[in-house]
N, C-alpha and C. Protein backbone atom coordinates (compact mmCIF):
# COMPACT_ATOMS: atom_id res chain seq x y z
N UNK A 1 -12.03 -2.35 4.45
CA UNK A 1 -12.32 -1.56 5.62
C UNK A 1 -11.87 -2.29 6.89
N UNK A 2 -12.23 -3.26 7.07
CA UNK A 2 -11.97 -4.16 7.77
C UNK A 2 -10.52 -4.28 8.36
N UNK A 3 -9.16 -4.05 7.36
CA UNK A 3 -7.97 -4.46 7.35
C UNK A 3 -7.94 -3.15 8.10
N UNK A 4 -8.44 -1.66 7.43
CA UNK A 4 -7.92 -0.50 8.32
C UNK A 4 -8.08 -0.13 9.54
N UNK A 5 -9.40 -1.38 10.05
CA UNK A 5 -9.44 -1.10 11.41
C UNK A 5 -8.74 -2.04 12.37
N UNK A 6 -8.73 -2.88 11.32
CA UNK A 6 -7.34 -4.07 12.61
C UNK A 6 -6.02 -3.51 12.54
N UNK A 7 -5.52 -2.34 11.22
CA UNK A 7 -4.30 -2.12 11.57
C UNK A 7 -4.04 -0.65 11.73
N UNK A 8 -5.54 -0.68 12.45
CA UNK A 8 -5.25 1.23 13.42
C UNK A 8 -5.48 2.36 12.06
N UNK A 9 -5.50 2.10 11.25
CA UNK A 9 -5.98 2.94 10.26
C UNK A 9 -7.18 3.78 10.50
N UNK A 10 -8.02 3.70 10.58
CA UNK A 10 -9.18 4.03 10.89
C UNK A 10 -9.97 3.23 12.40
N UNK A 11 -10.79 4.48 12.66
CA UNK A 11 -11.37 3.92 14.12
C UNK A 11 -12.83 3.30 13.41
N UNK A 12 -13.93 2.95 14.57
CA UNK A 12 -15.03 2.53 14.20
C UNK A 12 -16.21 3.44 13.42
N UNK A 13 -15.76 4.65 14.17
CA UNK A 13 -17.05 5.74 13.74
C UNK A 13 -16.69 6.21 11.71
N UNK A 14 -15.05 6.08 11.78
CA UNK A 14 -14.09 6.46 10.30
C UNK A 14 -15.41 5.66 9.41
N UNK A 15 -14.63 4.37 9.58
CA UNK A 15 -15.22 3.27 9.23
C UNK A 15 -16.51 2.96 8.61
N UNK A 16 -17.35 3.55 9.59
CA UNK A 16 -18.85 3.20 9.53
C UNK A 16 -19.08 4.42 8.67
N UNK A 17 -18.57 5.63 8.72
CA UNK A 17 -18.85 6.24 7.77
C UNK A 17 -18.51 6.36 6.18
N UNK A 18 -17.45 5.99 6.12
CA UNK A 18 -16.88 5.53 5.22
C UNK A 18 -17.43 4.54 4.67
N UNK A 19 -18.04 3.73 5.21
CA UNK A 19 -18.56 2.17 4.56
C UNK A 19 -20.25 2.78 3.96
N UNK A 20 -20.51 3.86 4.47
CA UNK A 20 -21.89 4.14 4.25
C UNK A 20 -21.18 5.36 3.32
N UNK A 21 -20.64 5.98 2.97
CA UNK A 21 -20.76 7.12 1.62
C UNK A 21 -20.35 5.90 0.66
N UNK A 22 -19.43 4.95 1.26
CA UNK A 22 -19.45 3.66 -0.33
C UNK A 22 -20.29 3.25 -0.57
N UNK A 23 -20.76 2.89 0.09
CA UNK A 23 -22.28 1.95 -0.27
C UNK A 23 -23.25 2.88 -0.92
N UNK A 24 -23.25 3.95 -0.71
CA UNK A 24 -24.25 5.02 -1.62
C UNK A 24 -23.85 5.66 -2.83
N UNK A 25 -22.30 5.25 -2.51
CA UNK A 25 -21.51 6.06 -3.80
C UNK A 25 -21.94 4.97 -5.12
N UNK A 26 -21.56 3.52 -4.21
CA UNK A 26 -21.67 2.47 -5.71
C UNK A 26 -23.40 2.09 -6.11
N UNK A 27 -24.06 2.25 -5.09
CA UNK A 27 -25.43 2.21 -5.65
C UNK A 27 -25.86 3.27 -6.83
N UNK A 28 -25.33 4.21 -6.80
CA UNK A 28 -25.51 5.00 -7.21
C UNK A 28 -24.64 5.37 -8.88
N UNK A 29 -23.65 4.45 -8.54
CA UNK A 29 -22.99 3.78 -9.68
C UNK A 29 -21.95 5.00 -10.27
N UNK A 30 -21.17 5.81 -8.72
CA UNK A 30 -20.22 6.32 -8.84
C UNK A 30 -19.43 5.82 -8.43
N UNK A 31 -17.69 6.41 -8.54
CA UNK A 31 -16.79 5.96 -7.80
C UNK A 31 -17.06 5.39 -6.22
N UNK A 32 -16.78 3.91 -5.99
CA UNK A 32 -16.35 4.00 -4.63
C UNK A 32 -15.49 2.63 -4.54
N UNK A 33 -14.45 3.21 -4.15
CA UNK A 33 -13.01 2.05 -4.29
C UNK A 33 -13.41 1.37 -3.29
N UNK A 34 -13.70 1.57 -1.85
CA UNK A 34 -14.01 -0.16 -0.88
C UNK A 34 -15.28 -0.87 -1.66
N UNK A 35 -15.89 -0.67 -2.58
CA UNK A 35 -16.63 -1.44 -2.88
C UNK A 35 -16.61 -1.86 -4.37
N UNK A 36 -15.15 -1.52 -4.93
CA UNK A 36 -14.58 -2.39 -6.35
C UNK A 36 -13.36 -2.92 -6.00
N UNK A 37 -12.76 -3.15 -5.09
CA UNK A 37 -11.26 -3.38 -5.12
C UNK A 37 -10.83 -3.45 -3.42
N UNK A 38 -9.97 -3.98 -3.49
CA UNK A 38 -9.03 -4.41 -2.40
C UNK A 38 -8.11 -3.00 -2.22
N UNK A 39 -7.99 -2.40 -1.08
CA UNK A 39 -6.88 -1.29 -0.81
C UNK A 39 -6.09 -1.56 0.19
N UNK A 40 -5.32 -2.97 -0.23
CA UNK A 40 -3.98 -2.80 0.80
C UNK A 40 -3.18 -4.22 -0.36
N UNK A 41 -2.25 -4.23 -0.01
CA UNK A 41 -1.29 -5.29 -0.75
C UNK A 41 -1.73 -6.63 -0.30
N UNK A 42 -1.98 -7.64 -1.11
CA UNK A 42 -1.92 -9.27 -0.38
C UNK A 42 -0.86 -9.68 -0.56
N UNK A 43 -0.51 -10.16 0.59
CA UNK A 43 0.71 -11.13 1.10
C UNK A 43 0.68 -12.60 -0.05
N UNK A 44 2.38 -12.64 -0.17
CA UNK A 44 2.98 -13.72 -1.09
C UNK A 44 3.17 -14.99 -0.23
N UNK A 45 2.19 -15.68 -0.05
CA UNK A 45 2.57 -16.41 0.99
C UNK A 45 2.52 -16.58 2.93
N UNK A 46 3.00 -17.79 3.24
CA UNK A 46 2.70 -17.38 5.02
C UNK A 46 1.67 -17.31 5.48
N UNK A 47 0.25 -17.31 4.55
CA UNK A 47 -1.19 -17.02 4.99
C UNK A 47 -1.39 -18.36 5.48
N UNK A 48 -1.15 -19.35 5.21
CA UNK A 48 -2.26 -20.92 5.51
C UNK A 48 -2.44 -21.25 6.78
N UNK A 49 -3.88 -21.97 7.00
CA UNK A 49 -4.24 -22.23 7.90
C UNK A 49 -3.50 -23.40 8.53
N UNK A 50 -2.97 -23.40 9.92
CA UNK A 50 -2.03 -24.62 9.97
C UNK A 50 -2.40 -25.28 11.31
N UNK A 51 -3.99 -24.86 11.14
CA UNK A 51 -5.12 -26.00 12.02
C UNK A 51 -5.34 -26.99 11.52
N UNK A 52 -5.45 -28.07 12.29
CA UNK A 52 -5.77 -29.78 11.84
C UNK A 52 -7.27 -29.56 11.99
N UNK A 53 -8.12 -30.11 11.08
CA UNK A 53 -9.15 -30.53 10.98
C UNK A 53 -9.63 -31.74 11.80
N UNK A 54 -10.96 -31.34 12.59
CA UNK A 54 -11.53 -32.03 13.57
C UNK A 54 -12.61 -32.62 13.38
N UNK A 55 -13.70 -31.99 12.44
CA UNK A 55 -14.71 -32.82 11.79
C UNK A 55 -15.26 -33.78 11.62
N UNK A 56 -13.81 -34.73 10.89
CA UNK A 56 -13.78 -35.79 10.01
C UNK A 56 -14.47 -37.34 11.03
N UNK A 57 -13.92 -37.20 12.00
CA UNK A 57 -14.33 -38.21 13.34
C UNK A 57 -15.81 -37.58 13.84
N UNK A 58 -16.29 -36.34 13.77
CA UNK A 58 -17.42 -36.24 14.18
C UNK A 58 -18.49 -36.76 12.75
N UNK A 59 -17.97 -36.39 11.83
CA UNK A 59 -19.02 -36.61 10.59
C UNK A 59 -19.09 -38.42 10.75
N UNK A 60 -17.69 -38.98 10.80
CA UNK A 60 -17.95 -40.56 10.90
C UNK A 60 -18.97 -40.89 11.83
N UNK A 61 -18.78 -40.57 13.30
CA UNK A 61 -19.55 -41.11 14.00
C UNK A 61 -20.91 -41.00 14.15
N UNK A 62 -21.76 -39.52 13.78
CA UNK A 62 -22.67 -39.48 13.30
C UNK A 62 -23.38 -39.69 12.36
N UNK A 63 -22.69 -40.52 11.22
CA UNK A 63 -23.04 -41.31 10.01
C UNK A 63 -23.19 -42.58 10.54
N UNK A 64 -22.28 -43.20 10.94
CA UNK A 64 -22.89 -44.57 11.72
C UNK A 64 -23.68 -44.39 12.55
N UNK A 65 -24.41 -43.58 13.57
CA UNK A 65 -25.55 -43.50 14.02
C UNK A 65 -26.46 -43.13 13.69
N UNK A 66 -26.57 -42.76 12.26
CA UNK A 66 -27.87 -42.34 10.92
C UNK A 66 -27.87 -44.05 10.46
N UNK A 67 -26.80 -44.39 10.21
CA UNK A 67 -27.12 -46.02 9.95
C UNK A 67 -27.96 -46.79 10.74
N UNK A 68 -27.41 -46.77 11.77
CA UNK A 68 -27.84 -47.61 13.43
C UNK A 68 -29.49 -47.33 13.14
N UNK A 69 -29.51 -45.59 12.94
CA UNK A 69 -31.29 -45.24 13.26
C UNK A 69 -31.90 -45.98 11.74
N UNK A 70 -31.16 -45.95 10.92
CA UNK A 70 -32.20 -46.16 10.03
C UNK A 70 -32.47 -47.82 10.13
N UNK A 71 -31.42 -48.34 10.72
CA UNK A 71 -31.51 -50.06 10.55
C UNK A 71 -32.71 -50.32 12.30
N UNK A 72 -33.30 -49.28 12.22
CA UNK A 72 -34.10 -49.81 13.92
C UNK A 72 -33.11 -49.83 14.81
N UNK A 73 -32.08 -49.31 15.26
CA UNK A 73 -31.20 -49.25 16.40
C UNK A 73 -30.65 -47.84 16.32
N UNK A 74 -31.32 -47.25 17.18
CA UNK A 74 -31.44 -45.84 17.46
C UNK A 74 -30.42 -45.77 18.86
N UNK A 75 -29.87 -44.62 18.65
CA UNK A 75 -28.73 -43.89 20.06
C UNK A 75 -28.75 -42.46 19.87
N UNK A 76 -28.34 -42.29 20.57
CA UNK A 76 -28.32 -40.97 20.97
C UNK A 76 -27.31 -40.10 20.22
N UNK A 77 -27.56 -39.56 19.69
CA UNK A 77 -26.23 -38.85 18.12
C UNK A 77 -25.38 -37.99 18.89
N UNK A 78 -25.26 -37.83 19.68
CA UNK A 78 -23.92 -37.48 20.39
C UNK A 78 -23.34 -37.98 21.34
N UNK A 79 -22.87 -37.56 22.33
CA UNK A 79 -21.88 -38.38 23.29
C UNK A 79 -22.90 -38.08 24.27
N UNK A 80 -23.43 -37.02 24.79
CA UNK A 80 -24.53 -36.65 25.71
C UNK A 80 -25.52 -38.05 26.29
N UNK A 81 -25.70 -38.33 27.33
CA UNK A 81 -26.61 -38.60 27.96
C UNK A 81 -27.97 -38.30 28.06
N UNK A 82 -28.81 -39.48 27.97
CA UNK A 82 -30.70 -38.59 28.03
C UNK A 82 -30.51 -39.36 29.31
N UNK A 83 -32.00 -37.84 29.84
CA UNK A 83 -32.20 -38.20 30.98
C UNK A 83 -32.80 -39.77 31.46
N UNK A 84 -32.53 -40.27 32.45
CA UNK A 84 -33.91 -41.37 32.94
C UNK A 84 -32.95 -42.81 31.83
């Protein structure tokens, strides 16, 4: 449903109705294709995410300051400032 409304297929009101006769169709344990199957082609490729991961330096540094706290040397687990 989702895909038909990012690619103009259907508007919001289509949609919402459509998503609600599926949802009653398959509870009901009749046909309803948006809720057994995919209805558009997946792409061969070209999909990957080709964001760098940022995490990895936040998980470090807040692991050494779970260390710090647990060894009695406590800071402040983020970069932030306390007041006073």
């Amino acid at each position: 449903m989702v895909h038909e409304l990012a690619t103009g297929k259907r508007d919001v009101a289509g949609a919402r109705h459509t998503s609600e006769q599926n949802t009653v169709a398959y509870t009901l344990g009749r046909e309803a294709p948006y809720a057994e199957r995919l209805l558009f082609d997946m792409p061969e490729g070209g999909t990957e995410d080709l964001d760098e991961s940022a995490i990895g330096e936040a998980i470090t540094e807040e692991f050494a300051g779970k260390v710090k706290d647990t060894l009695g040397h406590p800071e402040e687990p983020t970069d932030r400032c306390s007041p006073g």
